[in-house]
C-alpha atoms as a PDB file:
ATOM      1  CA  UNK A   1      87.450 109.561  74.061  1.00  0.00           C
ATOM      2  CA  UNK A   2      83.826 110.599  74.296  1.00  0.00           C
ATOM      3  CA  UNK A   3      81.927 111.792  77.005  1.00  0.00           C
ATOM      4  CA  UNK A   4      79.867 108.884  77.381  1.00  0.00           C
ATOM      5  CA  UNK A   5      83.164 106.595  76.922  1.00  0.00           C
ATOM      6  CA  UNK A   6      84.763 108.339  79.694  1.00  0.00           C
ATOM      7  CA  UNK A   7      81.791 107.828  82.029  1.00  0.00           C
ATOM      8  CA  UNK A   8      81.391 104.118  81.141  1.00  0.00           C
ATOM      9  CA  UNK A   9      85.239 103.591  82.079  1.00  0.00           C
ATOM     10  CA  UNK A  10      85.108 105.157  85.398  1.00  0.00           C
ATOM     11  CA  UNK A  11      81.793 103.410  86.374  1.00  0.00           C
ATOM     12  CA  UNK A  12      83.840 100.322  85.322  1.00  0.00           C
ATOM     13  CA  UNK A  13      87.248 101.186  87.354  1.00  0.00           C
ATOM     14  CA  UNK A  14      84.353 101.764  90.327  1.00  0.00           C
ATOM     15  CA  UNK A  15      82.947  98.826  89.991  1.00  0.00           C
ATOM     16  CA  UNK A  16      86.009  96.598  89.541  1.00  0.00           C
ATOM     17  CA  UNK A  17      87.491  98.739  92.402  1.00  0.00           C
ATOM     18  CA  UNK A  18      84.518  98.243  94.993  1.00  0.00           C
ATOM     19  CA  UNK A  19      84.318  94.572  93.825  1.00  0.00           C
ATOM     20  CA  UNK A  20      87.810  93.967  94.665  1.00  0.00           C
ATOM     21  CA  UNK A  21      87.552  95.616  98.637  1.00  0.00           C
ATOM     22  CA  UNK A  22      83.881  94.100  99.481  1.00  0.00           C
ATOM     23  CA  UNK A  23      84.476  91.024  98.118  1.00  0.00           C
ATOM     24  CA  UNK A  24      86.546  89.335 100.570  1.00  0.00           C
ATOM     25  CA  UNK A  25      84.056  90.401 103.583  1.00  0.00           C
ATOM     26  CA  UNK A  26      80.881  88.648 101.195  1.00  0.00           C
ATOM     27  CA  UNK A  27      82.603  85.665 100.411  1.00  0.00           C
ATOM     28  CA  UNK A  28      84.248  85.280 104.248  1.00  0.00           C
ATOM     29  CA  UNK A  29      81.553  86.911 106.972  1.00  0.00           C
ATOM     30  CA  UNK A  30      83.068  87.360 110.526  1.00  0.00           C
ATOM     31  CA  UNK A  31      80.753  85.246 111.985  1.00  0.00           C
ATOM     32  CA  UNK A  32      82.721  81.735 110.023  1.00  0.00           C
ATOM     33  CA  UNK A  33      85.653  80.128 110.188  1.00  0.00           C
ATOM     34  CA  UNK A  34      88.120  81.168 107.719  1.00  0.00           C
ATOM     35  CA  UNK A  35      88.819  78.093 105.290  1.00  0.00           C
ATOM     36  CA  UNK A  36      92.328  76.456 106.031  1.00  0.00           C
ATOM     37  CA  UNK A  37      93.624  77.195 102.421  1.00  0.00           C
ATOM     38  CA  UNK A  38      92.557  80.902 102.955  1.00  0.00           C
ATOM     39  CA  UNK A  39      94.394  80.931 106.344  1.00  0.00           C
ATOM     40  CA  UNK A  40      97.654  79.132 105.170  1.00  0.00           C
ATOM     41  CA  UNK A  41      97.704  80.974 102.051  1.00  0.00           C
ATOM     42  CA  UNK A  42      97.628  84.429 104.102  1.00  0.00           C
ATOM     43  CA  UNK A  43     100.459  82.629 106.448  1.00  0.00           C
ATOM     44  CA  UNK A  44     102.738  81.821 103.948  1.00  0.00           C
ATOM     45  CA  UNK A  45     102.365  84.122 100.970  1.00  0.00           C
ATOM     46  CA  UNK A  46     103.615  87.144 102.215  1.00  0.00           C
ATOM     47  CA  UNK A  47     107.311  85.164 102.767  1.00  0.00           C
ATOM     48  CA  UNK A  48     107.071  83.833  99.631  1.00  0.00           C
ATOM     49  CA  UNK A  49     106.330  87.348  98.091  1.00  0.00           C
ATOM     50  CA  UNK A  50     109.278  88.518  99.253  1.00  0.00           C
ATOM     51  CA  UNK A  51     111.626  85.851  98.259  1.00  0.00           C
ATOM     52  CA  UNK A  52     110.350  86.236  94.934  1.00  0.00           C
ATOM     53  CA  UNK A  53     110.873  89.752  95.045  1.00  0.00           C
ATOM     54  CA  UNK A  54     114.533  89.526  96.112  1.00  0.00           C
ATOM     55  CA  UNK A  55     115.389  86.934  93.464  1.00  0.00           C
ATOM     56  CA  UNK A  56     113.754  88.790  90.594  1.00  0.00           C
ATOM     57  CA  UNK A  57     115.598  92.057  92.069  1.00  0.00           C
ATOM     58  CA  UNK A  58     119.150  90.450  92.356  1.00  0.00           C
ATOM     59  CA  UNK A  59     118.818  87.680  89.138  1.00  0.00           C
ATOM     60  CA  UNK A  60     120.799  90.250  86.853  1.00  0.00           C
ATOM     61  CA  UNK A  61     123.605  90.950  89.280  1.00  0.00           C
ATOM     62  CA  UNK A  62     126.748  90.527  87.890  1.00  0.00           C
ATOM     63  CA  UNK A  63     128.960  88.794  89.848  1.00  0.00           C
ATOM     64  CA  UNK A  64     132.384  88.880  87.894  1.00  0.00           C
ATOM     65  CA  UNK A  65     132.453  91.497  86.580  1.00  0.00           C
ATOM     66  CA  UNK A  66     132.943  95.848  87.682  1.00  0.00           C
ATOM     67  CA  UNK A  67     132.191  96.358  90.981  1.00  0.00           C
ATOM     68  CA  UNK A  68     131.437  92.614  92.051  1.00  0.00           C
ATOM     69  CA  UNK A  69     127.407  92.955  92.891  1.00  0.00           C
ATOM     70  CA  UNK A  70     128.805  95.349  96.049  1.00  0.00           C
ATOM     71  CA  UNK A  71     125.649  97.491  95.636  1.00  0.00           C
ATOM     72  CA  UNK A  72     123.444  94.695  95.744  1.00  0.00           C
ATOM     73  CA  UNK A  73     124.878  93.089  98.425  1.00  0.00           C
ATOM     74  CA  UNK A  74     124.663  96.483 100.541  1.00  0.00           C
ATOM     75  CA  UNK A  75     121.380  97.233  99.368  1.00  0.00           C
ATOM     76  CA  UNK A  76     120.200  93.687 100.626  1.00  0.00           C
ATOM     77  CA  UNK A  77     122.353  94.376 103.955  1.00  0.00           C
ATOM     78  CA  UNK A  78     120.465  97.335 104.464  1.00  0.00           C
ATOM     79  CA  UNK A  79     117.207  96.226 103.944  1.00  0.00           C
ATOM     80  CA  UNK A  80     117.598  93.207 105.618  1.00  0.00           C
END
């Protein structure tokens, strides 16, 4: 990779970087309401992250077979 090719990509991971962190304050200023899909989005995605999360974690887990999903189950226990 070039000079100039390097200098182009980090100006673009900048850019796509900054765009990502100020764009949420330029599209929703302090001084409006949040839209309702904004707000019930950030109330229930979080939840929904997680559940996804566990499922795509545990969809593998063998359940008759060696050691019975036992390590799951006490890594869930644990988390949980």
């Amino acid at each position: 990779m070039t000079f100039t090719e390097q200098i182009i990509t980090i100006a673009a991971v900048v850019a796509g970087t900054m765009l990502t962190r100020f764009l949420p304050f330029i599209l929703f200023p302090a001084n409006k309401k949040t839209p309702p899909l904004v707000a019930f989005l950030g109330k229930m995605l979080p939840a929904a992250v997680m559940g996804m999360l566990v499922v795509y974690s545990l969809k593998d887990t063998q359940i008759l077979s060696g050691s019975h999903g036992l390590p799951e189950a006490i890594a869930v226990a644990l988390t949980v």
